[in-house]
N, C-alpha and C. Protein backbone atom coordinates (compact mmCIF):
# COMPACT_ATOMS: atom_id res chain seq x y z
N UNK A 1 -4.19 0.33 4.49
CA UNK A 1 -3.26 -0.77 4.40
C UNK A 1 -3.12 -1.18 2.93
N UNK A 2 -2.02 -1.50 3.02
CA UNK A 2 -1.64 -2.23 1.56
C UNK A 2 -3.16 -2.94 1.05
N UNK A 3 -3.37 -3.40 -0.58
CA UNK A 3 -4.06 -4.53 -0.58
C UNK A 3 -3.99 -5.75 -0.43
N UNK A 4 -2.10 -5.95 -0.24
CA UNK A 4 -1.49 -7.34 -0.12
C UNK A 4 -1.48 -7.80 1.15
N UNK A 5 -1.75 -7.00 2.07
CA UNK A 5 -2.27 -6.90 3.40
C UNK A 5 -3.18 -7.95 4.18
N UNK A 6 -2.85 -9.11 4.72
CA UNK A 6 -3.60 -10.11 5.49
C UNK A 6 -3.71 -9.62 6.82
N UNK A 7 -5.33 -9.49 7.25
CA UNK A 7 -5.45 -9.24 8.58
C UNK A 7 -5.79 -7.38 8.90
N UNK A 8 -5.48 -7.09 9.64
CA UNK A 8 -5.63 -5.72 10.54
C UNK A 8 -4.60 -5.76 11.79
N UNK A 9 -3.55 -4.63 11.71
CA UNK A 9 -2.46 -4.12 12.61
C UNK A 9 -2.66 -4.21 13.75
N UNK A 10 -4.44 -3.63 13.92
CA UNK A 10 -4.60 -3.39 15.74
C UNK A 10 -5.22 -4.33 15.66
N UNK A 11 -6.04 -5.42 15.62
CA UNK A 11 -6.28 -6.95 15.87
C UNK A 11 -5.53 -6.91 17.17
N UNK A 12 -6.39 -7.83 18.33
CA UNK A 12 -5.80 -8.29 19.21
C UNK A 12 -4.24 -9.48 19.17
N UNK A 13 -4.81 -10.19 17.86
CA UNK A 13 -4.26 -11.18 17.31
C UNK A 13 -2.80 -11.22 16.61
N UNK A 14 -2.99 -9.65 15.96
CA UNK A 14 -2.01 -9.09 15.19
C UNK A 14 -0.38 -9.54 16.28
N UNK A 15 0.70 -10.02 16.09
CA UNK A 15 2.00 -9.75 16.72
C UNK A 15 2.12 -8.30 17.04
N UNK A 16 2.26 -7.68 18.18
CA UNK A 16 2.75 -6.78 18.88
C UNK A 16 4.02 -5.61 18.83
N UNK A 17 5.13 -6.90 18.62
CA UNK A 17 6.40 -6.69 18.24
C UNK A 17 7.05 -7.78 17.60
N UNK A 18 8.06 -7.17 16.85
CA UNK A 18 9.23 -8.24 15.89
C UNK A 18 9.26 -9.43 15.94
N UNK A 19 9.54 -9.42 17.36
CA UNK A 19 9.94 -10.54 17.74
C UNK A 19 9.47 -11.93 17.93
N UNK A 20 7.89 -11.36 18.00
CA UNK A 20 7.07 -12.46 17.75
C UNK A 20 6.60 -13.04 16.21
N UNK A 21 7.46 -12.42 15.79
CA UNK A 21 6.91 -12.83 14.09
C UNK A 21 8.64 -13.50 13.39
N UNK A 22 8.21 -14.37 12.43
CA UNK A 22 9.65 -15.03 12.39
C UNK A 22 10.11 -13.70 11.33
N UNK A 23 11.65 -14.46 10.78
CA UNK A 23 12.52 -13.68 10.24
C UNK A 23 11.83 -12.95 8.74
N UNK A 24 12.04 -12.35 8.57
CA UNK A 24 11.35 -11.65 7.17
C UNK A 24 12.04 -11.84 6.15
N UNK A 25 11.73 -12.48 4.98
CA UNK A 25 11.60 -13.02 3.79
C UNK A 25 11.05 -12.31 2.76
N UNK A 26 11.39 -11.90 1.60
CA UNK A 26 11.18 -11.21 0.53
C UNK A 26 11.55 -12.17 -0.98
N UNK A 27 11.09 -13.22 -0.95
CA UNK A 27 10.88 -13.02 -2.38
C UNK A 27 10.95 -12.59 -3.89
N UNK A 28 11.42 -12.94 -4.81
CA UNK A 28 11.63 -12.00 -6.34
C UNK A 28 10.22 -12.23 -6.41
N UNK A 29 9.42 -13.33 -6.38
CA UNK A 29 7.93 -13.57 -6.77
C UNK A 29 6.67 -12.41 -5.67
N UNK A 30 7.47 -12.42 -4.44
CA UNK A 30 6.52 -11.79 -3.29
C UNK A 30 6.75 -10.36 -3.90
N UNK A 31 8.14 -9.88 -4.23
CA UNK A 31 8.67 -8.57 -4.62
C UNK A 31 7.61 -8.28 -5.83
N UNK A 32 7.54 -8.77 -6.88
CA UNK A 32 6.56 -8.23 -8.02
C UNK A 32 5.31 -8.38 -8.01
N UNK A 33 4.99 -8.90 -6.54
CA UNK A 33 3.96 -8.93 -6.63
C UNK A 33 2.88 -7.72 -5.68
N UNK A 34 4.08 -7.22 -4.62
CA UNK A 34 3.93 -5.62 -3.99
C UNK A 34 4.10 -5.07 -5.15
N UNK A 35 5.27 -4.93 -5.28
CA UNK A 35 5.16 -3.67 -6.68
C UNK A 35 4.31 -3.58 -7.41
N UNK A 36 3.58 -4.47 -7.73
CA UNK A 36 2.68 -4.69 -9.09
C UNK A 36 1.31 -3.56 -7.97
N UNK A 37 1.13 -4.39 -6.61
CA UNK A 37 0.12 -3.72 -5.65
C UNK A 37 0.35 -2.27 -5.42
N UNK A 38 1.73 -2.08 -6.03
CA UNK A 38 1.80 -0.19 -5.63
C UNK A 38 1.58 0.71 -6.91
N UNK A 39 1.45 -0.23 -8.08
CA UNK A 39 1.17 0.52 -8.84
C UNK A 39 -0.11 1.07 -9.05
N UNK A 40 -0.09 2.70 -9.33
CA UNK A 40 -1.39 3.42 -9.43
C UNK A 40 -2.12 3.33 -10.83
N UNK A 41 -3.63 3.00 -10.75
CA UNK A 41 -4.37 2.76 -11.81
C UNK A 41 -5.36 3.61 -11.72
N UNK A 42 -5.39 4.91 -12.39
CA UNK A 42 -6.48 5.41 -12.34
C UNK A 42 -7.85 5.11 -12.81
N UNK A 43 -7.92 4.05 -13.55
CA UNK A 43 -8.99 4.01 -14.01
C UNK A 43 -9.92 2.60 -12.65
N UNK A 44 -9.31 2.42 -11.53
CA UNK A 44 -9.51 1.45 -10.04
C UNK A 44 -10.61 2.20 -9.57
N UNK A 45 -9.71 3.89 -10.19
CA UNK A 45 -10.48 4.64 -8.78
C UNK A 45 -11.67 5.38 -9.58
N UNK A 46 -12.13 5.47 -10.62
CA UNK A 46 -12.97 6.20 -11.99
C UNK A 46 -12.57 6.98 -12.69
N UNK A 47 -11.28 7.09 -12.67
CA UNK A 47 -10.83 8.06 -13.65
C UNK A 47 -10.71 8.08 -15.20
N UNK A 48 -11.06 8.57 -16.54
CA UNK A 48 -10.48 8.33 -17.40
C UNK A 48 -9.61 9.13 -18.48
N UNK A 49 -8.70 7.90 -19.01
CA UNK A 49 -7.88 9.36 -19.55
C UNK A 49 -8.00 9.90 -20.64
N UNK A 50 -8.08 11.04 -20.84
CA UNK A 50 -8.54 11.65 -21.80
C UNK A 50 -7.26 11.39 -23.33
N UNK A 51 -6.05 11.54 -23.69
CA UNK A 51 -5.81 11.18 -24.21
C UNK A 51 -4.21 10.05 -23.72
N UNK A 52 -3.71 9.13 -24.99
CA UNK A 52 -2.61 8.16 -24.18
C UNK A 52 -1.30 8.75 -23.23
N UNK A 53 -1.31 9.88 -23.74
CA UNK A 53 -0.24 10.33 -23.53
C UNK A 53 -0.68 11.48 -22.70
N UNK A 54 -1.55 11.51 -22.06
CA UNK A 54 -1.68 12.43 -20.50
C UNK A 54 -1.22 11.38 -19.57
N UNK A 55 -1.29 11.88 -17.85
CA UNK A 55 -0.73 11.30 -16.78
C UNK A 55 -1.46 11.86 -16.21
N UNK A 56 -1.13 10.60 -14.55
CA UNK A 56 -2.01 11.25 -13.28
C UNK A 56 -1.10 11.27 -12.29
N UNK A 57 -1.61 12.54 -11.25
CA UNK A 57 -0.64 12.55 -10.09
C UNK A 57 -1.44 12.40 -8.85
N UNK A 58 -0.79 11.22 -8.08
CA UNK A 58 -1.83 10.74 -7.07
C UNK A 58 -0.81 11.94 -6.05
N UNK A 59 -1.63 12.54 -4.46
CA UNK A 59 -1.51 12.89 -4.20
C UNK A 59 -2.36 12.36 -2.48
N UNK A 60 -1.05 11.46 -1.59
CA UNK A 60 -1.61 11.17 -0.39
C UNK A 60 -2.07 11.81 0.36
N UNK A 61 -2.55 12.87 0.63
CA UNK A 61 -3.08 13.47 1.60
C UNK A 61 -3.84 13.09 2.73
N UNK A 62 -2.32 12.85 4.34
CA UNK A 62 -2.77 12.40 5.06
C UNK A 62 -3.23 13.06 6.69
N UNK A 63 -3.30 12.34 7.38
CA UNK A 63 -3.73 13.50 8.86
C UNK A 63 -2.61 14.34 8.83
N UNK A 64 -3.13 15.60 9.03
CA UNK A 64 -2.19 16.65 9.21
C UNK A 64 -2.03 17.06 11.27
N UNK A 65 -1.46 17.36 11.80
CA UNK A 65 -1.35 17.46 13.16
C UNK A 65 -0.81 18.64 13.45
N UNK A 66 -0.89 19.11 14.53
CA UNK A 66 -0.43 20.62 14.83
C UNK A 66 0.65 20.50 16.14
N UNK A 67 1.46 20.46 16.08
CA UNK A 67 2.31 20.20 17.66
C UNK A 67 2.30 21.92 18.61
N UNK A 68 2.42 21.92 19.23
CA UNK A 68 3.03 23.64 19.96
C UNK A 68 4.27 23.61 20.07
């Protein structure tokens, strides 16, 4: 989950569906403040960089599934 994330999805507690949650609201202040949460920092996770001008490529690797 996000880190901006209050709570846990499967919580009994959690709303179910839409409808039980009011209208959704976004913010310029709420907005920079996800974005700011999506930005990747390698040095969060131990990385360091070797010089300013290298880069990192995060790479989600998530459940993979097999259908027939």
């Amino acid at each position: 989950m996000p880190p901006t994330w209050n709570g846990h999805p499967l919580r009994k507690d959690h709303p179910a569906r839409a409808t039980e949650m009011g209208p959704f609201q976004l913010s310029e202040e709420k907005e920079e403040k996800e974005q700011a949460a999506l930005k990747f920092r390698p040095e969060d996770w131990g990385m360091k960089r070797v010089a300013e001008d290298s880069d990192f490529m995060f790479l989600n690797l998530g459940p993979s599934t097999r259908h027939p």
